[in-house]
N, C-alpha and C. Protein backbone atom coordinates (compact mmCIF):
# COMPACT_ATOMS: atom_id res chain seq x y z
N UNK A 1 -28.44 -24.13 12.08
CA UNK A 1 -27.05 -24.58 12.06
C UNK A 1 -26.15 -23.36 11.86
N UNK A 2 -25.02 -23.25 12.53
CA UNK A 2 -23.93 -22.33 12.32
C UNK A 2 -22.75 -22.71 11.87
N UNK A 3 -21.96 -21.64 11.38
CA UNK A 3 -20.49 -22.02 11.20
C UNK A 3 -19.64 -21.62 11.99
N UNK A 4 -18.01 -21.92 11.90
CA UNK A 4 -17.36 -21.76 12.70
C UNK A 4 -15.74 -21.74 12.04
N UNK A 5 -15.16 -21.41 12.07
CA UNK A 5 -13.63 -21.40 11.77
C UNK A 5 -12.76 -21.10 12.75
N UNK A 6 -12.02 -21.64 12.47
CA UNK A 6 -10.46 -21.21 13.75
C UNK A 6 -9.00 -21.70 12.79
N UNK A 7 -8.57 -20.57 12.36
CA UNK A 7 -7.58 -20.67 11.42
C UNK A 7 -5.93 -19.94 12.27
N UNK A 8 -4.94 -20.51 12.30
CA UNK A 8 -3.85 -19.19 12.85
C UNK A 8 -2.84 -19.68 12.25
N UNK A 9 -1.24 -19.13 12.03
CA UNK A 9 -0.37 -18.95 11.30
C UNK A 9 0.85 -18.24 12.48
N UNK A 10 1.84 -19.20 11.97
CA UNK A 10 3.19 -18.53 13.01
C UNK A 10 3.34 -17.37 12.08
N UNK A 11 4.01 -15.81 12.47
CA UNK A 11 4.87 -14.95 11.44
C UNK A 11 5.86 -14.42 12.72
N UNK A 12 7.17 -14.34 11.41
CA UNK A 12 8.46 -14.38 12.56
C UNK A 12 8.60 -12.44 12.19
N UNK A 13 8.16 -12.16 13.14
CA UNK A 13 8.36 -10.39 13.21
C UNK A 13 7.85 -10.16 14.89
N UNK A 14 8.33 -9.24 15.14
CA UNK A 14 8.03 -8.56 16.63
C UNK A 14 6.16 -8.49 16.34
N UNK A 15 5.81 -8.64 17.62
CA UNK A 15 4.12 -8.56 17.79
C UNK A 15 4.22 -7.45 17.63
N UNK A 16 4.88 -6.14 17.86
CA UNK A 16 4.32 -5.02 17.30
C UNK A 16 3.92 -4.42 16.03
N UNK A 17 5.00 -5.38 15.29
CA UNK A 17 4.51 -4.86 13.88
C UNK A 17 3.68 -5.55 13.43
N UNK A 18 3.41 -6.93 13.94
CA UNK A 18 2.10 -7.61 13.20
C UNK A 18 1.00 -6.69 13.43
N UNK A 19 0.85 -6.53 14.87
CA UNK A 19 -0.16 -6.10 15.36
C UNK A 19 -0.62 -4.34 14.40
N UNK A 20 0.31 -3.89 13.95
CA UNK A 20 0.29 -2.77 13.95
C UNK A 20 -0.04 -2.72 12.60
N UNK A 21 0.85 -3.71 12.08
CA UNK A 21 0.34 -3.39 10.59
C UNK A 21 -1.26 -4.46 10.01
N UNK A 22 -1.63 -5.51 11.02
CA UNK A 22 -2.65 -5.92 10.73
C UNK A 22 -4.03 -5.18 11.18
N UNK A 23 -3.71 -4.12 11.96
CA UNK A 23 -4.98 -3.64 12.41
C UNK A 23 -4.74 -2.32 11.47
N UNK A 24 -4.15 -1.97 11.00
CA UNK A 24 -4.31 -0.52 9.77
C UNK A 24 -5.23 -0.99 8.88
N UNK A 25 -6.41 -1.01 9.24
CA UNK A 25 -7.68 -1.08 8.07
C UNK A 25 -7.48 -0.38 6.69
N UNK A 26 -7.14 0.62 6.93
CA UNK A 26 -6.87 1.51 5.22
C UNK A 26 -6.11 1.12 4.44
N UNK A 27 -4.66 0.03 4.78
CA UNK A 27 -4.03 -0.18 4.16
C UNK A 27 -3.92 -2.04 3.60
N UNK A 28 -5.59 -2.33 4.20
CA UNK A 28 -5.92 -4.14 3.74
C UNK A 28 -5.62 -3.94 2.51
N UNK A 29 -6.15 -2.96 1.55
CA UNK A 29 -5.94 -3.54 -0.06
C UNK A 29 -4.79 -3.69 -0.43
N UNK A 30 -3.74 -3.41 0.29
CA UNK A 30 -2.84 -3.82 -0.07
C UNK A 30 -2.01 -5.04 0.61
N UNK A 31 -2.51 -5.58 1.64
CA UNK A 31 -2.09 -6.71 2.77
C UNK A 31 -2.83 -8.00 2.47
N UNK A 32 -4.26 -7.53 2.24
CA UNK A 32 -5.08 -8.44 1.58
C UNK A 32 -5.58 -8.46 0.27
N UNK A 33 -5.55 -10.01 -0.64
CA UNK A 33 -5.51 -9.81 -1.99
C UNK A 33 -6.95 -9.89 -2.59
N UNK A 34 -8.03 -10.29 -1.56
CA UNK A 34 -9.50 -9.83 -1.86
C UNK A 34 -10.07 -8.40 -1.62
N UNK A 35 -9.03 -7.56 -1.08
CA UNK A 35 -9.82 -6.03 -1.16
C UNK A 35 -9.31 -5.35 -1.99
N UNK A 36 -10.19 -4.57 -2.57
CA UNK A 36 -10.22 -3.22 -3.56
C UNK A 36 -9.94 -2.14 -2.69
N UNK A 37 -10.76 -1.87 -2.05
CA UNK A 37 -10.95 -0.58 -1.26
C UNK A 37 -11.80 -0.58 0.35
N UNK A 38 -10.66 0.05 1.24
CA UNK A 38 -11.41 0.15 2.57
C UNK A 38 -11.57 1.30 2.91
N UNK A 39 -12.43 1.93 3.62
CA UNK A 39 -13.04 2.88 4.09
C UNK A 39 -13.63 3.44 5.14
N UNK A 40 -12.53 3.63 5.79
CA UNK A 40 -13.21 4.04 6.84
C UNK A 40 -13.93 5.28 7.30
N UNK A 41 -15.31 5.05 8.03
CA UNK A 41 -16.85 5.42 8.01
C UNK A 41 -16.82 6.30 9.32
N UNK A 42 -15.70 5.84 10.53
CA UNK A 42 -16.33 6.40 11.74
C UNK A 42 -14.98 5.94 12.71
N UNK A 43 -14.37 6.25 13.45
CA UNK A 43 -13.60 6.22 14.56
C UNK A 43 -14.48 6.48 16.05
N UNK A 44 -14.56 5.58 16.93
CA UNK A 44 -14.77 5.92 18.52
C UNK A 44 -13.82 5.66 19.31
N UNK A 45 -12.86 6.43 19.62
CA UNK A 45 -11.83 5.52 20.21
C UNK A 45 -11.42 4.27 19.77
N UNK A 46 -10.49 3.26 20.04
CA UNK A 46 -10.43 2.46 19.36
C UNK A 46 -11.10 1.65 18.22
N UNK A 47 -12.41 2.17 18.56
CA UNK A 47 -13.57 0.87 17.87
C UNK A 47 -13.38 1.58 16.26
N UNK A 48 -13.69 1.25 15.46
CA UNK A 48 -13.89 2.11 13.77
C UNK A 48 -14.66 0.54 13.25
N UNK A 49 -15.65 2.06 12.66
CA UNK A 49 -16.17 1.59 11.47
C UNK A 49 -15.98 1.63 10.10
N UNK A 50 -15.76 0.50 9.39
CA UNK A 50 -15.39 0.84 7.39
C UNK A 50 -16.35 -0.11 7.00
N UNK A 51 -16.28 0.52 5.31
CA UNK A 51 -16.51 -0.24 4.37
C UNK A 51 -15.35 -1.05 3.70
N UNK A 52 -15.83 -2.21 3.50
CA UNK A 52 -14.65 -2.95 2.55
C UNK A 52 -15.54 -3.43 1.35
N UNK A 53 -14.84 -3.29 0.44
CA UNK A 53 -14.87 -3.70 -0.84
C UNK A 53 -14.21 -4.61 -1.48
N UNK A 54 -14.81 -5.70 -2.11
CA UNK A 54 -13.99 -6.71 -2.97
C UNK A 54 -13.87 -6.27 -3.72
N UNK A 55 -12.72 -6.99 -4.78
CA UNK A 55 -12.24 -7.28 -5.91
C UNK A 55 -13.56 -7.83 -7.01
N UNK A 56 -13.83 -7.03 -8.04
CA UNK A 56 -14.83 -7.76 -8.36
C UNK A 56 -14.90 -9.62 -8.84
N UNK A 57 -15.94 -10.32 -8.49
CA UNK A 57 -16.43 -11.46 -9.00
C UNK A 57 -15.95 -11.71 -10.77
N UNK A 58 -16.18 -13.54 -10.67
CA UNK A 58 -16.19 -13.37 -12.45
C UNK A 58 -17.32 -13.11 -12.76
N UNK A 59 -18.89 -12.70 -12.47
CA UNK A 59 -19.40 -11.97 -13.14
C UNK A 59 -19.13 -10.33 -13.02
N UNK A 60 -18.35 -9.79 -12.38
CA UNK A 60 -18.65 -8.31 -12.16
C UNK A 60 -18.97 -7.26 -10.94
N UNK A 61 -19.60 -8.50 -10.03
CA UNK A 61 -19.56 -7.96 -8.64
C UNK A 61 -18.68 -7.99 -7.69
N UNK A 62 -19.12 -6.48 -7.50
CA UNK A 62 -17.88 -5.63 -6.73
C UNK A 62 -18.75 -5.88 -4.98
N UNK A 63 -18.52 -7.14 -4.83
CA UNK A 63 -19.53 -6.67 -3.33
C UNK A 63 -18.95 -6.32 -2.13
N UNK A 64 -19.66 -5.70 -0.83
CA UNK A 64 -18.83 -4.32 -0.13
C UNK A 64 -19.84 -4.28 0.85
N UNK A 65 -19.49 -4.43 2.44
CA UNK A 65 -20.06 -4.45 3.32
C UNK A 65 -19.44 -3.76 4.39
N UNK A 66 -20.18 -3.28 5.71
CA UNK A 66 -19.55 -2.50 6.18
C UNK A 66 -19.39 -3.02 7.62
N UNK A 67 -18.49 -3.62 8.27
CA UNK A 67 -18.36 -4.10 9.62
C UNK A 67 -17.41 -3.24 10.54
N UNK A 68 -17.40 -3.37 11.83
CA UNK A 68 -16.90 -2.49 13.30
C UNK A 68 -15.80 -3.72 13.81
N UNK A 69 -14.71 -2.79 14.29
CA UNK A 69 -14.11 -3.64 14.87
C UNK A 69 -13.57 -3.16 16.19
N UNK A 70 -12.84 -3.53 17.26
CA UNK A 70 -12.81 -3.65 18.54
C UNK A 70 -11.29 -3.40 18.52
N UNK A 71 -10.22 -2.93 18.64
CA UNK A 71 -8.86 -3.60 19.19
C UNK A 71 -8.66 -3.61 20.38
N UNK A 72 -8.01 -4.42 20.89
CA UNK A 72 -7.45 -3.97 22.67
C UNK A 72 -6.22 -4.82 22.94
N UNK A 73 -5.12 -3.44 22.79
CA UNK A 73 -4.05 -3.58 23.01
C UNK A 73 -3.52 -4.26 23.93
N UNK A 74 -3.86 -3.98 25.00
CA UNK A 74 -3.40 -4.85 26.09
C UNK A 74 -3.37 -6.33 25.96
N UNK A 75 -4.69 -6.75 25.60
CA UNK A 75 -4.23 -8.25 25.25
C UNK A 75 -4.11 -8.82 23.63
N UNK A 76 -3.51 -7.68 22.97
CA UNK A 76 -3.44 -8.26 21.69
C UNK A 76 -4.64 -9.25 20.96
N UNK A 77 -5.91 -8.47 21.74
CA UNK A 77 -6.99 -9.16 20.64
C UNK A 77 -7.72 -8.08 19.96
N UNK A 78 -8.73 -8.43 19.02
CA UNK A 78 -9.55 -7.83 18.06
C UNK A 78 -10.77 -8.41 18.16
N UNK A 79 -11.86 -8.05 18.48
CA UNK A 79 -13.81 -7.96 18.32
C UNK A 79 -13.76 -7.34 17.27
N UNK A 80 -15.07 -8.25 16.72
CA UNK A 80 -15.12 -7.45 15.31
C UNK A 80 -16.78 -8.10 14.84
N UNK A 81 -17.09 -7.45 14.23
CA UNK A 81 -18.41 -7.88 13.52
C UNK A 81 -19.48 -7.22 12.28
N UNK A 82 -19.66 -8.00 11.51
CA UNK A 82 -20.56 -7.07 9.99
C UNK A 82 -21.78 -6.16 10.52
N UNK A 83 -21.27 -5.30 10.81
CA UNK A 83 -23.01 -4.27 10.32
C UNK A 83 -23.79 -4.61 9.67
N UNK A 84 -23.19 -4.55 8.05
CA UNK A 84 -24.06 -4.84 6.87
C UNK A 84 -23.91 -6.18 7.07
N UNK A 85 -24.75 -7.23 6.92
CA UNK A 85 -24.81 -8.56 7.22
C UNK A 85 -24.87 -9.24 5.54
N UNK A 86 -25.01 -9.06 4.98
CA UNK A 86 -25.35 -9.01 3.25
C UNK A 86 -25.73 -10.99 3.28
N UNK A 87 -25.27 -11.59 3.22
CA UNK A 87 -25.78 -13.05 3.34
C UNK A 87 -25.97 -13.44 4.60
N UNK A 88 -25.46 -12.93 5.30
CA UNK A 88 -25.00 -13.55 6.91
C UNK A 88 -26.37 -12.94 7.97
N UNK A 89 -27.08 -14.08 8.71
CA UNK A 89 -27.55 -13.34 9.98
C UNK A 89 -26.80 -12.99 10.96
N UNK A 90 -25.58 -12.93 10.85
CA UNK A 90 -24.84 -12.62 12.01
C UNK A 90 -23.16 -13.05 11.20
N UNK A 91 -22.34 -12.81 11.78
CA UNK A 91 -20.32 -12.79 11.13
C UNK A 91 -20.10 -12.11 12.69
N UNK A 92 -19.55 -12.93 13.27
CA UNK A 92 -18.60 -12.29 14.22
C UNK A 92 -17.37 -12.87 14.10
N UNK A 93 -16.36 -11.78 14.55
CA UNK A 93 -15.04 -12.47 14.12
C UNK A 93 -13.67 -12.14 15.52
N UNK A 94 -13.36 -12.74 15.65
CA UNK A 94 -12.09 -12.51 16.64
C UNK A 94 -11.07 -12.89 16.30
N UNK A 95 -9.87 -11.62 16.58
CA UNK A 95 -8.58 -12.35 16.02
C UNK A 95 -7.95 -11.91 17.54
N UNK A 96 -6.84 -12.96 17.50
CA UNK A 96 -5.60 -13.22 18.37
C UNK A 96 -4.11 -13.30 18.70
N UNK A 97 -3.57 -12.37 18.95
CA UNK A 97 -1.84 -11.80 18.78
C UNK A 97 -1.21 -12.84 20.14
N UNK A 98 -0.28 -13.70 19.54
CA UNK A 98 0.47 -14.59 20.72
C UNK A 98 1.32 -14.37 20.68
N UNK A 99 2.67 -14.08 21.38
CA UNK A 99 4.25 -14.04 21.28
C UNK A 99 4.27 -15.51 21.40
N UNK A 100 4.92 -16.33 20.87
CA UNK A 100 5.32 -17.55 21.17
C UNK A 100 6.96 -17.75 20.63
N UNK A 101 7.90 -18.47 21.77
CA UNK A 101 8.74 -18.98 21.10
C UNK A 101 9.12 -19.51 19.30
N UNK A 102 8.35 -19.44 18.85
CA UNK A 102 8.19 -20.27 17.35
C UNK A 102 8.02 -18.45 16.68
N UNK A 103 7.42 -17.50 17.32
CA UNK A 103 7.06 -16.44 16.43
C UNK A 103 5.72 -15.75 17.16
N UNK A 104 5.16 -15.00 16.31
CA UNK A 104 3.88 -14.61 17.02
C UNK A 104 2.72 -15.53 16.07
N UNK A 105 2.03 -15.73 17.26
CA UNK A 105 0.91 -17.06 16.34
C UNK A 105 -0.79 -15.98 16.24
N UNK A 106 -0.79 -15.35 15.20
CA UNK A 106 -1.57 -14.66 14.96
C UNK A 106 -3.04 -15.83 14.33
N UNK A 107 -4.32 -15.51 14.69
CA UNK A 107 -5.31 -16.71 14.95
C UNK A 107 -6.92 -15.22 14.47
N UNK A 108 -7.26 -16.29 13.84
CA UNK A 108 -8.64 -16.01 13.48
C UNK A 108 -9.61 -16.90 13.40
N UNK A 109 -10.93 -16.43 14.36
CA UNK A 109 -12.27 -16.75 14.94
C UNK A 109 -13.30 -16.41 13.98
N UNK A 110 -14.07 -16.80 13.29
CA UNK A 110 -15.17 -16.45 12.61
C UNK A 110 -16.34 -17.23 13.11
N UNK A 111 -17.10 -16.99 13.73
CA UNK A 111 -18.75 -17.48 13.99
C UNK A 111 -19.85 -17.08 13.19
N UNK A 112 -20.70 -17.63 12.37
CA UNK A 112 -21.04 -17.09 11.62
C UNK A 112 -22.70 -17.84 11.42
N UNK A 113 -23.58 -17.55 10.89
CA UNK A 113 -24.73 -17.77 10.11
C UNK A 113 -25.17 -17.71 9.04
N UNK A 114 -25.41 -18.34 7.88
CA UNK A 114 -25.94 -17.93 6.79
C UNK A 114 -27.67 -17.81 6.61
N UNK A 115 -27.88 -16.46 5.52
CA UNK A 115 -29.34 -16.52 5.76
C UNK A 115 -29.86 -17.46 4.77
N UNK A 116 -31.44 -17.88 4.45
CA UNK A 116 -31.79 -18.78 4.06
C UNK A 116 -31.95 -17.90 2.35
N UNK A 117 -31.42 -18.80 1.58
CA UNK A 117 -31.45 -18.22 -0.15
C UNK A 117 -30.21 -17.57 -0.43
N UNK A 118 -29.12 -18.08 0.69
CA UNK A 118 -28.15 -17.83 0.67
C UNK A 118 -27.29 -18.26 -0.25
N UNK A 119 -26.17 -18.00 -1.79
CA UNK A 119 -25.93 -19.19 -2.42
C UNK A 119 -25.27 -20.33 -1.78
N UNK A 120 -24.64 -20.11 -0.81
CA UNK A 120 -24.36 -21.38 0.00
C UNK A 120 -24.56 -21.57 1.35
N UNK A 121 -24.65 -22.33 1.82
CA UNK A 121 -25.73 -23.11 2.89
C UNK A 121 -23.97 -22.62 4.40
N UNK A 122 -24.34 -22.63 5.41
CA UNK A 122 -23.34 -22.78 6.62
C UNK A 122 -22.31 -23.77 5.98
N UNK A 123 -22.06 -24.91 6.09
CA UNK A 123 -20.69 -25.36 5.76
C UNK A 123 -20.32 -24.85 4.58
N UNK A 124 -21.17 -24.75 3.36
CA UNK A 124 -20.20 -24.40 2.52
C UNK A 124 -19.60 -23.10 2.85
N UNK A 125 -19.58 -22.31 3.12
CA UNK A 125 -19.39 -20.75 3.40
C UNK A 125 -18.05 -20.74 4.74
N UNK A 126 -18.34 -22.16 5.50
CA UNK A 126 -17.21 -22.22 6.33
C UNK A 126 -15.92 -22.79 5.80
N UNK A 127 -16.46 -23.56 4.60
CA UNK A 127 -15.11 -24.61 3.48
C UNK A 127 -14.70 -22.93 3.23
N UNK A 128 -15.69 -22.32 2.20
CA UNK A 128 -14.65 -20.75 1.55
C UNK A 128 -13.74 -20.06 2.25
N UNK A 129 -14.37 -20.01 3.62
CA UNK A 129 -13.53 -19.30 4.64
C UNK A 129 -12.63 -19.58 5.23
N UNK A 130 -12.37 -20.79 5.48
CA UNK A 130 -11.33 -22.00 5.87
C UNK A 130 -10.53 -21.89 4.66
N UNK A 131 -10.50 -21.86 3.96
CA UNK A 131 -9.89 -22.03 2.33
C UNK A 131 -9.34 -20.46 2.16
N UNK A 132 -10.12 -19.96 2.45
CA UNK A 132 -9.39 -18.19 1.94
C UNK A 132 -8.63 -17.87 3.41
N UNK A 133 -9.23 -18.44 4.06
CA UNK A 133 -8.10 -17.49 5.42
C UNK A 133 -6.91 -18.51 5.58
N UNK A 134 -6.58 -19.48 5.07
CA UNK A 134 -5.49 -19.90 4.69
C UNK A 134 -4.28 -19.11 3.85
N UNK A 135 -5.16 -18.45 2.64
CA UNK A 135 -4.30 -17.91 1.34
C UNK A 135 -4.15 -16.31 2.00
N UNK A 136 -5.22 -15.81 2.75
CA UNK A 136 -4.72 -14.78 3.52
C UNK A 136 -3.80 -14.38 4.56
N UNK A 137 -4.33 -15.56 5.29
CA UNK A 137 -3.10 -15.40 6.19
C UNK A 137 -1.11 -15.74 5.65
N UNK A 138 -0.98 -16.69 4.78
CA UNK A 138 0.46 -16.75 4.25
C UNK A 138 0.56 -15.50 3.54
N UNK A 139 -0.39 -14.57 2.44
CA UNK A 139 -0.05 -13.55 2.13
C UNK A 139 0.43 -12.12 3.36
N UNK A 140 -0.09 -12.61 4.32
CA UNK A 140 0.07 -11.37 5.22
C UNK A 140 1.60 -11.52 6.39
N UNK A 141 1.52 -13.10 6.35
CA UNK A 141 2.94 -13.38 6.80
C UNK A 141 3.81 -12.85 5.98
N UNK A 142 3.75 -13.19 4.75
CA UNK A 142 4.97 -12.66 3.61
C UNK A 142 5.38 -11.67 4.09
N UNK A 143 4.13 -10.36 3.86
CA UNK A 143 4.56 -8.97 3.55
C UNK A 143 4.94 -8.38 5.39
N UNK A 144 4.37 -9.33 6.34
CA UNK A 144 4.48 -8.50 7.23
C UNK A 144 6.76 -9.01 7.55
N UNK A 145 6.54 -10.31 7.35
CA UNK A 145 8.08 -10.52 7.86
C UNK A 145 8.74 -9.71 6.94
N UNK A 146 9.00 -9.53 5.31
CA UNK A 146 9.41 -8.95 4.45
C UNK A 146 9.51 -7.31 5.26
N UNK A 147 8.53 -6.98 5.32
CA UNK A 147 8.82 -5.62 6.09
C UNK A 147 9.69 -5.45 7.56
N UNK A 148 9.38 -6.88 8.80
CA UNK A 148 10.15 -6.67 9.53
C UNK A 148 11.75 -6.77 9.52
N UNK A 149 11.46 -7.05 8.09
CA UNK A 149 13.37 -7.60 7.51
C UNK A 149 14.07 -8.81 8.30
N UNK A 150 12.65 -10.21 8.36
CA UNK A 150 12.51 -11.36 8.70
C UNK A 150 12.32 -12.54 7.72
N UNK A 151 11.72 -12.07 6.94
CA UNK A 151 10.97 -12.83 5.99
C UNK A 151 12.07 -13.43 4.72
């Protein structure tokens, strides 16, 4: 069994700055409120590789995996996927830049697997993710309209 998410969010700012400021990997810990620290590992032309790091757990764990991502400007999408797989047999993720009348409708794809002894099974892991890319995405609307001097 697999999971699946499809989460997206209007934000009223020019697609360039979404785009621009959502693909600056170095500067998630501060866009996103689950990272500590990102790191990036490797540049190939567009593609880069980092580490990201959470915020630690309420016991203490700081956990930190390292995934590649894709941009391509032209059509305002993002490929992306975990290297380090740490629970997951597989996390692929796609995000999506729309101009739409209403705003730009920025959209995230997660396909995913959990491995077996995993603490939670495929749906639950798709409820967390469904649930956090909700609270992520309104945090990233905030700061991105706030900056386009929209918000």
């Amino acid at each position: 069994m697999a999971g699946h998410t499809d989460n997206s969010i209007l934000i009223q700012a020019p697609i360039e700055d979404v785009w621009r400021m959502t693909n600056d990997v170095e500067s998630w810990p501060e866009l996103f409120s689950e990272y500590a620290k990102a790191e990036v590992l490797r540049r190939d032309g567009a593609t880069i590789r980092f580490r990201l790091t959470m915020h630690p757990d309420e016991q203490g764990n700081e956990w930190s995996w390292v995934s590649e991502r894709s941009p391509e400007v032209s059509t305002y999408t993002v490929r992306a996927h975990r290297v380090e797989r740490g629970w997951f047999k597989y996390m692929n993720l796609f995000w999506e830049f729309e101009e739409t009348p209403q705003g730009v409708r920025m959209r995230w794809v997660q396909d995913f697997e959990v491995m077996i002894g995993s603490p939670v099974d495929d749906q639950g892991m798709q409820r967390r993710l469904n649930a956090n890319s909700v609270v992520q995405m309104e945090r990233i609307k905030g700061i991105v309209e706030q900056a386009a001097g929209s918000g």
